[in-house]
PDB file of N, CA and C in Angstrom:
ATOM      1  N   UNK A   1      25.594  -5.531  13.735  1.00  0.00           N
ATOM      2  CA  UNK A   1      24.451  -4.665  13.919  1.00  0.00           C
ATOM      3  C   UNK A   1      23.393  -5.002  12.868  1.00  0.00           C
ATOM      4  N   UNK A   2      22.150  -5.258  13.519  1.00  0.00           N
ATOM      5  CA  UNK A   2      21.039  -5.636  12.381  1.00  0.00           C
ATOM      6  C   UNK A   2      20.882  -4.604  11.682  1.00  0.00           C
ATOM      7  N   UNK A   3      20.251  -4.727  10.461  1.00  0.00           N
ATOM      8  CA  UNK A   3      19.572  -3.448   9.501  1.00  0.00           C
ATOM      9  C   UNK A   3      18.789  -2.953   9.879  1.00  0.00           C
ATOM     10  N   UNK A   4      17.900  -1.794   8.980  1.00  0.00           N
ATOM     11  CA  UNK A   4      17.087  -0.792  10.228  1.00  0.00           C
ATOM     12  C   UNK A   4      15.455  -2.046   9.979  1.00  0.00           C
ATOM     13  N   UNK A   5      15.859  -2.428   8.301  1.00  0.00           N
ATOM     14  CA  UNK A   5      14.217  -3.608   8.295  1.00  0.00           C
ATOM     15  C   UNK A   5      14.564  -4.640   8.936  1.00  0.00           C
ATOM     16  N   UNK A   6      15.255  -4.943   9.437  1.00  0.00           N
ATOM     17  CA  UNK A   6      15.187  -6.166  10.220  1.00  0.00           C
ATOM     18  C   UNK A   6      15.568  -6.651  11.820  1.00  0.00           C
ATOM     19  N   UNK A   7      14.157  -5.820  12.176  1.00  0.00           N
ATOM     20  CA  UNK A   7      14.104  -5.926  13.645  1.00  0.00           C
ATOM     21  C   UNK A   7      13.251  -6.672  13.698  1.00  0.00           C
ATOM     22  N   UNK A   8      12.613  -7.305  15.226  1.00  0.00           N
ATOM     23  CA  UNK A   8      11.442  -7.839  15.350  1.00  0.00           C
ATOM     24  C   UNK A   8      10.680  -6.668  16.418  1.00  0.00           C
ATOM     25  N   UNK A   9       9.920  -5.683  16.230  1.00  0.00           N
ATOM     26  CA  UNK A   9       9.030  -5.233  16.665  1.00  0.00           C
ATOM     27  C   UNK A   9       7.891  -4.545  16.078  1.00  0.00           C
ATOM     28  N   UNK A  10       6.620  -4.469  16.568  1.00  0.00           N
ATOM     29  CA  UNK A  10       5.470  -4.196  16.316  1.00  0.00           C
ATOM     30  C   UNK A  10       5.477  -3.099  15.823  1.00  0.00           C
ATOM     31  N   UNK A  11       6.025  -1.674  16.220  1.00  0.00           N
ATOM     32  CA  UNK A  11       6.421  -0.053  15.616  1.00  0.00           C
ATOM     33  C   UNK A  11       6.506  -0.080  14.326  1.00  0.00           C
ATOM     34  N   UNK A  12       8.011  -1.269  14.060  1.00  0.00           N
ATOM     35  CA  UNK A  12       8.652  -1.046  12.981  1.00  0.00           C
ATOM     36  C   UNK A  12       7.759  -1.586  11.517  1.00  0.00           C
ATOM     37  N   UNK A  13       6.676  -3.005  12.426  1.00  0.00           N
ATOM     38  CA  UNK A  13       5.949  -3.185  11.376  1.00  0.00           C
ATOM     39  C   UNK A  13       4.857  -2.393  10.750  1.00  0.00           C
ATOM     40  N   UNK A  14       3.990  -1.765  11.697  1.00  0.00           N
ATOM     41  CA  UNK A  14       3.160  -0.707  11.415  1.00  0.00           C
ATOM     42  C   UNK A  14       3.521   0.423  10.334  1.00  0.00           C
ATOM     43  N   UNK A  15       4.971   1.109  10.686  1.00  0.00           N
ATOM     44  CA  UNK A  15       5.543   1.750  10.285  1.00  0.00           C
ATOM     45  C   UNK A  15       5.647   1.265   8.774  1.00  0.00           C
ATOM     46  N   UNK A  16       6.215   0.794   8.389  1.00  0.00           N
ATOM     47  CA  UNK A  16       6.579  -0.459   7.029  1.00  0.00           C
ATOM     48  C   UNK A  16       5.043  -0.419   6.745  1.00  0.00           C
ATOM     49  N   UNK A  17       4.619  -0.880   7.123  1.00  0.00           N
ATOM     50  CA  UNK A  17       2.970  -1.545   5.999  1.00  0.00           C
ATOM     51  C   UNK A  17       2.484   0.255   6.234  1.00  0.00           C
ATOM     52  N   UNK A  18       2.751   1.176   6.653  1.00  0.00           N
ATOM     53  CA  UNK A  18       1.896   2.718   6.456  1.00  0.00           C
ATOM     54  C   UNK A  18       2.596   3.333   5.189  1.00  0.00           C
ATOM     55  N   UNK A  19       4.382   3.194   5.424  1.00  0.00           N
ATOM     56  CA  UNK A  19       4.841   3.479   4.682  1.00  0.00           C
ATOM     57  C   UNK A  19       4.622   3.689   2.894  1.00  0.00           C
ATOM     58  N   UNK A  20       4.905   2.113   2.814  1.00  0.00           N
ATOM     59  CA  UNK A  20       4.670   1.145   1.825  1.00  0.00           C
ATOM     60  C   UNK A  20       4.084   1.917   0.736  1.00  0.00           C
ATOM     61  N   UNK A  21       2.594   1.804   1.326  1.00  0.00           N
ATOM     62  CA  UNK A  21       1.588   1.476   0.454  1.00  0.00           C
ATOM     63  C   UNK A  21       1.570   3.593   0.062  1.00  0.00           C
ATOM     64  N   UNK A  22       1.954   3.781   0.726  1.00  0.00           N
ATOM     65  CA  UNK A  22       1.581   5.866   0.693  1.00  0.00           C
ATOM     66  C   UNK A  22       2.976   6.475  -0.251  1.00  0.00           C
ATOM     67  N   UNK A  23       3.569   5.449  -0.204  1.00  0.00           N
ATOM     68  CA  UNK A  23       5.242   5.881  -1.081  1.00  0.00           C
ATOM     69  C   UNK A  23       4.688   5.152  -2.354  1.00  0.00           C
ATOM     70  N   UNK A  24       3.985   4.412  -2.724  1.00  0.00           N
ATOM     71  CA  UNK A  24       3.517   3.622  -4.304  1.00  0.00           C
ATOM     72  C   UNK A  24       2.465   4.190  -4.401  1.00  0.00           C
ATOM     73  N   UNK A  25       1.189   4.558  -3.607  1.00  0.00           N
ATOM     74  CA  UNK A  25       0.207   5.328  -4.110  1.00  0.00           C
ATOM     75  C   UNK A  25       0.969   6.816  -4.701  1.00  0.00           C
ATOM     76  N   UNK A  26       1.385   7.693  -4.260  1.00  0.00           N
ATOM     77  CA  UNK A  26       1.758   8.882  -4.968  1.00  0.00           C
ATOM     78  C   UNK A  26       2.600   8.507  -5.653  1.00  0.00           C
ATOM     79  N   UNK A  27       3.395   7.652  -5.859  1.00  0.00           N
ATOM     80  CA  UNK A  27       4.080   7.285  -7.348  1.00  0.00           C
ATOM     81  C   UNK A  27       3.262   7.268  -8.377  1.00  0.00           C
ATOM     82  N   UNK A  28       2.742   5.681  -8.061  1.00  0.00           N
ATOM     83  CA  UNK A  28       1.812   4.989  -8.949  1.00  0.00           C
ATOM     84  C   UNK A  28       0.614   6.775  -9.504  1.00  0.00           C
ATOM     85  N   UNK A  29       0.599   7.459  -8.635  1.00  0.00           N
ATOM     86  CA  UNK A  29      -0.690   8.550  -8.965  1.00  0.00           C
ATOM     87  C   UNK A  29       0.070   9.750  -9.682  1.00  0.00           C
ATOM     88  N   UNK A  30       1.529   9.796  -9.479  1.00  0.00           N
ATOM     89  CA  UNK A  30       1.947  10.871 -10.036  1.00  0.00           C
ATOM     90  C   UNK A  30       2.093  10.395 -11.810  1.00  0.00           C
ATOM     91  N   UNK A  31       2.493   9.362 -11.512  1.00  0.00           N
ATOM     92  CA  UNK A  31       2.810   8.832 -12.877  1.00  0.00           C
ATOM     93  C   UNK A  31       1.743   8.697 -14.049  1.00  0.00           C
ATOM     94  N   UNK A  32       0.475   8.218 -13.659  1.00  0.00           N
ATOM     95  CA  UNK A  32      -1.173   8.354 -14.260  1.00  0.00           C
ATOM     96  C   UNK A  32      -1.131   9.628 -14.363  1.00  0.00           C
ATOM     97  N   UNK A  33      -1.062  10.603 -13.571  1.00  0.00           N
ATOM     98  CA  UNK A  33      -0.820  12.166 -14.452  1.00  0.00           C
ATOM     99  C   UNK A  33       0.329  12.587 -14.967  1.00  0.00           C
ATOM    100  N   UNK A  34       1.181  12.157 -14.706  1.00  0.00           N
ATOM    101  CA  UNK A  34       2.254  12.700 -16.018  1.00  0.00           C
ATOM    102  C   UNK A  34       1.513  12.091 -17.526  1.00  0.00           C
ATOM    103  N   UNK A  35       1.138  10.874 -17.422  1.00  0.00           N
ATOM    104  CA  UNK A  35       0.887  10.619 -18.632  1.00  0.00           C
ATOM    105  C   UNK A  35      -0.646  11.113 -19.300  1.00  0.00           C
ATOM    106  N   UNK A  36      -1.056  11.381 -18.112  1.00  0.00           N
ATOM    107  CA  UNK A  36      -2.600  11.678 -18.922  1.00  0.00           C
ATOM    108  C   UNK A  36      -2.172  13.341 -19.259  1.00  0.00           C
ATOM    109  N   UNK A  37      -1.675  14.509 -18.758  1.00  0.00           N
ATOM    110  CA  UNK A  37      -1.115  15.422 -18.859  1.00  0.00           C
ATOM    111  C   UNK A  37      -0.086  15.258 -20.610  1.00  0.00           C
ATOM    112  N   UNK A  38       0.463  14.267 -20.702  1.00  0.00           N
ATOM    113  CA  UNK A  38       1.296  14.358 -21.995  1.00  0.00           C
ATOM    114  C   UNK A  38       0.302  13.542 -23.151  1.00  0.00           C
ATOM    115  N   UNK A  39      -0.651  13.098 -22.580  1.00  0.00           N
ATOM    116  CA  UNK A  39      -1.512  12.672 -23.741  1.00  0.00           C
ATOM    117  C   UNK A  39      -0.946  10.807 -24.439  1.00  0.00           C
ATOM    118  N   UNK A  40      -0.718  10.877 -23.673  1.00  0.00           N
ATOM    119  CA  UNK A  40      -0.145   9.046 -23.729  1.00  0.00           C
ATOM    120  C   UNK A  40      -1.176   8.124 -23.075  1.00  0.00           C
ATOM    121  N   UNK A  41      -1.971   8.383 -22.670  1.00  0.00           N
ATOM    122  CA  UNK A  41      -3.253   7.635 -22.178  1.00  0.00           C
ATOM    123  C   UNK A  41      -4.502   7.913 -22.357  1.00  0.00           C
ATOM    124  N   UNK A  42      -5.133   6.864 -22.655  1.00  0.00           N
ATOM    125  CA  UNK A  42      -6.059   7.495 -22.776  1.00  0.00           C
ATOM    126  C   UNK A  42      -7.263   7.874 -21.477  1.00  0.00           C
ATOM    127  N   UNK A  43      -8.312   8.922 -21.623  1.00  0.00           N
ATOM    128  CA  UNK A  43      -9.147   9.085 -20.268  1.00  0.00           C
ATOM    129  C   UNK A  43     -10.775   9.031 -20.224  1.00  0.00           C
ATOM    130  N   UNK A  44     -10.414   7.739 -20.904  1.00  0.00           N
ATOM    131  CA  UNK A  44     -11.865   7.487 -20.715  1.00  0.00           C
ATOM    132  C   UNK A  44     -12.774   6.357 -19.353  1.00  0.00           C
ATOM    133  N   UNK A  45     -11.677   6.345 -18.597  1.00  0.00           N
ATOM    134  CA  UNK A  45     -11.898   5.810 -17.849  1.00  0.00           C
ATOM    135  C   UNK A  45     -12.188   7.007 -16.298  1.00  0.00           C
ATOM    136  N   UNK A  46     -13.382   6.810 -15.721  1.00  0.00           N
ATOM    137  CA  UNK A  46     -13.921   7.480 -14.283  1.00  0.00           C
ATOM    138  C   UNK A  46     -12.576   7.544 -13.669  1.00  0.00           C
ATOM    139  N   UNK A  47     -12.214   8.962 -13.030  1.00  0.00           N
ATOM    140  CA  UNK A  47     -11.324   9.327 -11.858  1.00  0.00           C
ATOM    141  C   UNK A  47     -11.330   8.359 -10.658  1.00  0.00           C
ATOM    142  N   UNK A  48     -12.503   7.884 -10.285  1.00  0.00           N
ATOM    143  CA  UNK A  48     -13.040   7.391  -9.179  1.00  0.00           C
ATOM    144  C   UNK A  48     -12.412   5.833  -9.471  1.00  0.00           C
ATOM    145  N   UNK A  49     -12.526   5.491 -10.575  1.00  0.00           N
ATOM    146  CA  UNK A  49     -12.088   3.708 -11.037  1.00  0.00           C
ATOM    147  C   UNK A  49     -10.264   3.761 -10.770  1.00  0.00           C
ATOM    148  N   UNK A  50      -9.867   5.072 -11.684  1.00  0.00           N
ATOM    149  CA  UNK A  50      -8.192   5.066 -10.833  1.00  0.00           C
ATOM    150  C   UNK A  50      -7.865   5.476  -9.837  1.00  0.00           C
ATOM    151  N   UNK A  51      -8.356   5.812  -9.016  1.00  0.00           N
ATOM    152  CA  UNK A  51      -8.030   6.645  -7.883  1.00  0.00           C
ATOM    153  C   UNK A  51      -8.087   5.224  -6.837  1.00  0.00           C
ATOM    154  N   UNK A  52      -9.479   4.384  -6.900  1.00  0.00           N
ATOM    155  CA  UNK A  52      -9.886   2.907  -6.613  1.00  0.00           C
ATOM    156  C   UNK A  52      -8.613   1.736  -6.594  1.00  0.00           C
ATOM    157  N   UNK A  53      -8.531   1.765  -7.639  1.00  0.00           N
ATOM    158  CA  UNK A  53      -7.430   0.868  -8.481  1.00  0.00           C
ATOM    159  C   UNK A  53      -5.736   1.046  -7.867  1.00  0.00           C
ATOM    160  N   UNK A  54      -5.479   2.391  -8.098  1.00  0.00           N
ATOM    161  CA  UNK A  54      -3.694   2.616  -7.709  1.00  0.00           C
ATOM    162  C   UNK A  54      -4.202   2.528  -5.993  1.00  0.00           C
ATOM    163  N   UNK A  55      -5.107   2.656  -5.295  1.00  0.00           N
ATOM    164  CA  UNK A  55      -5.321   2.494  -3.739  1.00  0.00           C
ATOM    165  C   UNK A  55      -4.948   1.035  -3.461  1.00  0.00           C
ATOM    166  N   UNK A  56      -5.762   0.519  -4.512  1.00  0.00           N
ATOM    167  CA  UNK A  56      -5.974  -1.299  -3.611  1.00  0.00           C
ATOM    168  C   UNK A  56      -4.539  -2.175  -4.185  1.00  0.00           C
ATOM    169  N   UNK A  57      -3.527  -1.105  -5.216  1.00  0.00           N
ATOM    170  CA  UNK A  57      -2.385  -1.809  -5.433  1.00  0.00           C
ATOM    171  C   UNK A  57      -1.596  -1.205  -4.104  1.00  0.00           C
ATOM    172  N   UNK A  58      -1.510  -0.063  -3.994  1.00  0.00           N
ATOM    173  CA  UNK A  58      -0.476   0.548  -2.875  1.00  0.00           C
ATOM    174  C   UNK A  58      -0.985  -0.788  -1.741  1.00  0.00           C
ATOM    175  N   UNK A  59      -2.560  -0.491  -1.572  1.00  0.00           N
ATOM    176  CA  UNK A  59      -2.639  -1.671  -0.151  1.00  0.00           C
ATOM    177  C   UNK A  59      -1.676  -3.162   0.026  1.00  0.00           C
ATOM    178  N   UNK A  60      -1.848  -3.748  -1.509  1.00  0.00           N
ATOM    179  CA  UNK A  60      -1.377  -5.184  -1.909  1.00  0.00           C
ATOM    180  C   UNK A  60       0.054  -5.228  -2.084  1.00  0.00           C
ATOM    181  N   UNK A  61       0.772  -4.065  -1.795  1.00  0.00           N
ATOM    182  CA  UNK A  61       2.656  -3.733  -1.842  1.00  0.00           C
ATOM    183  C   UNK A  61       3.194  -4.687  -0.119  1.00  0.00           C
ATOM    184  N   UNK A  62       1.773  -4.475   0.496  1.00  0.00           N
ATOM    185  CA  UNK A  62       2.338  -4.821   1.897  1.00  0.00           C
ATOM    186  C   UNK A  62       2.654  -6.344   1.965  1.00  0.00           C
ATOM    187  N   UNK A  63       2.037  -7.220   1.172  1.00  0.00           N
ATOM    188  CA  UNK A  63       2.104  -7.992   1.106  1.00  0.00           C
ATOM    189  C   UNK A  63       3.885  -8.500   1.191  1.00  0.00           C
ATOM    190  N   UNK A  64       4.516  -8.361  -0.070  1.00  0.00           N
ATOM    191  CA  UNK A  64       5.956  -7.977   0.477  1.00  0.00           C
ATOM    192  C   UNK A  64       6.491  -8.613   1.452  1.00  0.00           C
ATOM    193  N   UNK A  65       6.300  -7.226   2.726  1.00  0.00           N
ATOM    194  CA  UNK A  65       7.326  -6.971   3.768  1.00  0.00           C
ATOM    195  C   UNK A  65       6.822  -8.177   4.187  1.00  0.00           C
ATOM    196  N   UNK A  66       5.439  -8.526   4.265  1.00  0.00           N
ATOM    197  CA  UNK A  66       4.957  -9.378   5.367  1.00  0.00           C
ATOM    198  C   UNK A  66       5.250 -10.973   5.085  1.00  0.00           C
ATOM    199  N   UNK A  67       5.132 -11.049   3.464  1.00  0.00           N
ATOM    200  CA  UNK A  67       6.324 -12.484   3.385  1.00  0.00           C
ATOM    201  C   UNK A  67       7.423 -12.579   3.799  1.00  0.00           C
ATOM    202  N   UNK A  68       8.378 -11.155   4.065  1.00  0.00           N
ATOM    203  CA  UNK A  68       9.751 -11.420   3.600  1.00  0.00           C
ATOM    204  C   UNK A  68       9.895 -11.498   5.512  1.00  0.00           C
ATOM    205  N   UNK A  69       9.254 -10.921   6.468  1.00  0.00           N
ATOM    206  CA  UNK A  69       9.340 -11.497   7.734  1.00  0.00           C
ATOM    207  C   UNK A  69       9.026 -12.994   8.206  1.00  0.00           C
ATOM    208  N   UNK A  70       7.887 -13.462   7.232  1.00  0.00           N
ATOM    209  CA  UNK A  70       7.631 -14.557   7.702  1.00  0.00           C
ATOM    210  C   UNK A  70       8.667 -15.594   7.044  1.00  0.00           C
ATOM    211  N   UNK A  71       9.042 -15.469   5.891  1.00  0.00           N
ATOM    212  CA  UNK A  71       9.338 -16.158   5.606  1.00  0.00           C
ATOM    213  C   UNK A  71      11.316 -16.550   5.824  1.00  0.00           C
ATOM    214  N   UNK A  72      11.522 -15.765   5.867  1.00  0.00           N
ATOM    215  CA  UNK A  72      13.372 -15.351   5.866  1.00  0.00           C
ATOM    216  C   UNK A  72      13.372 -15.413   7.041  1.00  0.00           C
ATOM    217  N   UNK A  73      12.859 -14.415   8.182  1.00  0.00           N
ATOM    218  CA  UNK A  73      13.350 -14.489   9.546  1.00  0.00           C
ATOM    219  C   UNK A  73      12.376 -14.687  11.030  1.00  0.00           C
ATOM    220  N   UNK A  74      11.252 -15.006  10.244  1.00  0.00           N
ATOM    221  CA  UNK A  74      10.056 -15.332  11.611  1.00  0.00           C
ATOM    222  C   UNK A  74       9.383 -14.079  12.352  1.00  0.00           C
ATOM    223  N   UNK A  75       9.823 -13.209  12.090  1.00  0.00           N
ATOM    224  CA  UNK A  75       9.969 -12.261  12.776  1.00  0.00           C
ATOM    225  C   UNK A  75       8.304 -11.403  13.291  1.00  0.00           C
ATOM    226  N   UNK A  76       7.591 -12.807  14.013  1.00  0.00           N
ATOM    227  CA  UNK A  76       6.085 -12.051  14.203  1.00  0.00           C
ATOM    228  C   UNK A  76       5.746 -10.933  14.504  1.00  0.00           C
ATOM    229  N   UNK A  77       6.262 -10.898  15.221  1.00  0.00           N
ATOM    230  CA  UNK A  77       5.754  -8.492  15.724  1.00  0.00           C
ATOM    231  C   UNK A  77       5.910  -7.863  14.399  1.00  0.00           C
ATOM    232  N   UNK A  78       6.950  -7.977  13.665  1.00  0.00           N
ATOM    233  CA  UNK A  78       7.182  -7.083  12.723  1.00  0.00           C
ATOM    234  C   UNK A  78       5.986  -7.669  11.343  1.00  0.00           C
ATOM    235  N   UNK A  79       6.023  -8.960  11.360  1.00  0.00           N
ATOM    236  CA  UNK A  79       4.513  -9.162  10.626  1.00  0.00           C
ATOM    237  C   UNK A  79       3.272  -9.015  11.057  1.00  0.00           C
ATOM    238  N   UNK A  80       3.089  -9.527  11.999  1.00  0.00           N
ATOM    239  CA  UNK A  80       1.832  -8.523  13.298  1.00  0.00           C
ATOM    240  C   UNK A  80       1.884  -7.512  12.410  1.00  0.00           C
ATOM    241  N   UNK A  81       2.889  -6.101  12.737  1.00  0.00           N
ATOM    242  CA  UNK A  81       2.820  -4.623  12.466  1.00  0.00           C
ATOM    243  C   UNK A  81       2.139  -4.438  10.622  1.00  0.00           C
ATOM    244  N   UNK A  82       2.739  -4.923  10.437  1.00  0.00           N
ATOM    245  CA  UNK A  82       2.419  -5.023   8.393  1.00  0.00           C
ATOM    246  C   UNK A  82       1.486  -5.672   8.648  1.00  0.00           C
ATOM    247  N   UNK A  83       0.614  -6.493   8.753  1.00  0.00           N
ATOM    248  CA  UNK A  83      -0.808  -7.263   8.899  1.00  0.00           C
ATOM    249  C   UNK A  83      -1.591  -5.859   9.386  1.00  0.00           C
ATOM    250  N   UNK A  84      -1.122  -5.857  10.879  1.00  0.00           N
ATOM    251  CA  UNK A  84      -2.236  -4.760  11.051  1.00  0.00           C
ATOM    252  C   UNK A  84      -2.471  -3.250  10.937  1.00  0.00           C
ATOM    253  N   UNK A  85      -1.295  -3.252   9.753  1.00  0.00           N
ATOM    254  CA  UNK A  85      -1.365  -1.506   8.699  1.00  0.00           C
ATOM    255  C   UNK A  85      -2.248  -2.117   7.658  1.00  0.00           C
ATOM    256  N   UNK A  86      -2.215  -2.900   7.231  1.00  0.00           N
ATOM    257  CA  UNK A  86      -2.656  -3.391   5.753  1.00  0.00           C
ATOM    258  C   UNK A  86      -4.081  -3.680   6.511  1.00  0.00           C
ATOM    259  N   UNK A  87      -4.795  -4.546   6.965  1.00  0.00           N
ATOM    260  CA  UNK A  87      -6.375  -4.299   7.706  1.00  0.00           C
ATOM    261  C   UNK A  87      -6.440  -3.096   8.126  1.00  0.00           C
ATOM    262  N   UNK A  88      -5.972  -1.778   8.568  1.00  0.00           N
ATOM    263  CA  UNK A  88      -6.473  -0.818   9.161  1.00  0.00           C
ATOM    264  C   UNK A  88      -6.743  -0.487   6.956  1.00  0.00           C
ATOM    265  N   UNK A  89      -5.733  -0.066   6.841  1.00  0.00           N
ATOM    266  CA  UNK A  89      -5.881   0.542   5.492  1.00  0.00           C
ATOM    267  C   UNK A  89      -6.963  -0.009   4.015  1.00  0.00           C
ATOM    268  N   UNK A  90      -7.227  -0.978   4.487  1.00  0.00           N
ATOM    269  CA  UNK A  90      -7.954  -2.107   4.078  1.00  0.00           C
ATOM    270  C   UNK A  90      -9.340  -1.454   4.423  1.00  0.00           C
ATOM    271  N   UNK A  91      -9.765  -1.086   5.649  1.00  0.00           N
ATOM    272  CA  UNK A  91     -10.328  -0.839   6.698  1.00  0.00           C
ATOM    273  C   UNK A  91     -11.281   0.807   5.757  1.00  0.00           C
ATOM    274  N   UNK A  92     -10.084   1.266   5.388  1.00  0.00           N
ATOM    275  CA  UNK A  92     -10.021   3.063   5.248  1.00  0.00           C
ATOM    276  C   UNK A  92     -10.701   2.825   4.018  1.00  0.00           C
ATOM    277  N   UNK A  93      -9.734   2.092   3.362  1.00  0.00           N
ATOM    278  CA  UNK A  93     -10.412   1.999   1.491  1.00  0.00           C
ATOM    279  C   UNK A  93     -11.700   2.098   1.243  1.00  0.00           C
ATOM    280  N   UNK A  94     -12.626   0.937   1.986  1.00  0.00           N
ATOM    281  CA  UNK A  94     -13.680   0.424   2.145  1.00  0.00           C
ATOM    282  C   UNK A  94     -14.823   1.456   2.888  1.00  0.00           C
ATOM    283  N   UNK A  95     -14.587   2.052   3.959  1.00  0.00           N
ATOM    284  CA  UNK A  95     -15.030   3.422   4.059  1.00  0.00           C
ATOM    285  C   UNK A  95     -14.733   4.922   3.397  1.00  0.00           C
ATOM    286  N   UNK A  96     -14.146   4.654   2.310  1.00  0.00           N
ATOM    287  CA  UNK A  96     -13.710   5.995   1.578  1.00  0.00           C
ATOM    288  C   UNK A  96     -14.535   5.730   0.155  1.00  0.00           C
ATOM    289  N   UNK A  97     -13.898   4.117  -0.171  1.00  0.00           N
ATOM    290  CA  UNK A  97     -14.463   4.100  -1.469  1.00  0.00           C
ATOM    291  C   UNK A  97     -15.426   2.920  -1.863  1.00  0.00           C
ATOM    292  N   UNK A  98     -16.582   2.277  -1.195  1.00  0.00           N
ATOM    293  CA  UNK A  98     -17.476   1.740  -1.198  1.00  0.00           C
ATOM    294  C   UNK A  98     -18.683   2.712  -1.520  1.00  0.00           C
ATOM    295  N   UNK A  99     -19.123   3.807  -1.113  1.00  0.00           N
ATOM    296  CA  UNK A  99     -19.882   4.569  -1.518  1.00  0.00           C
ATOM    297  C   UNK A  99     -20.286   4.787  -2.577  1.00  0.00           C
ATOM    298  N   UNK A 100     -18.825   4.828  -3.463  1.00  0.00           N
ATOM    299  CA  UNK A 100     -18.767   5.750  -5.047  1.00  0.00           C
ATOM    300  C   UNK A 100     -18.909   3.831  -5.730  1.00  0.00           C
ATOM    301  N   UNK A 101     -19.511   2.881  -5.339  1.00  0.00           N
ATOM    302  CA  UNK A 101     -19.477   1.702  -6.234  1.00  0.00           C
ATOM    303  C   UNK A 101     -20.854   1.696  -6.601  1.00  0.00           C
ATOM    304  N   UNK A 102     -21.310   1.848  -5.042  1.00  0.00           N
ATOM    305  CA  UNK A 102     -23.286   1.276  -5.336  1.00  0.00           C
ATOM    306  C   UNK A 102     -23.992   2.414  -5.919  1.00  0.00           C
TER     307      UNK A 102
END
């Protein structure tokens, strides 16, 4: 019986690259406030520059899945799916947070 990541379909990739990147953004964001909260960082840096920053790493996590299909098992649909979570989200960033640059 295959594993549940290693199918070849389009669902499972979507699924995976939505996942991904929304399970490391609230990490990656909880963790910047635990520490700015305990005073271990410093905050002189704009909300808007981290908020920017932990986004376009969560986006770049997808990267990942989408080697580890191409490369280990071929498995196009399921890289299809992670390609086209990571451009939609890609997609979102750029209409959310292009505004707050210019």
């Amino acid at each position: 019986m295959a594993k549940f990541y290693q199918k070849n379909n389009l669902q499972l990739g979507i699924g995976i690259g939505l996942l991904l990147p929304a399970i490391l953004f609230y990490g990656l964001h909880g963790i910047y406030k635990l520490w700015a909260e305990t005073g271990n960082l410093q905050t002189n840096i704009s909300t808007g520059f981290r908020e920017r920053t932990i986004a376009l790493l969560a986006i770049a996590i997808d990267i990942i899945p989408m080697r580890y299909y191409q490369k280990n098992r071929y498995w196009i649909d399921s890289m299809r799916g992670v390609t086209i979570a990571m451009a939609g989200l890609s997609v979102l960033w750029m209409v959310y947070f292009i505004p707050d640059l210019f």
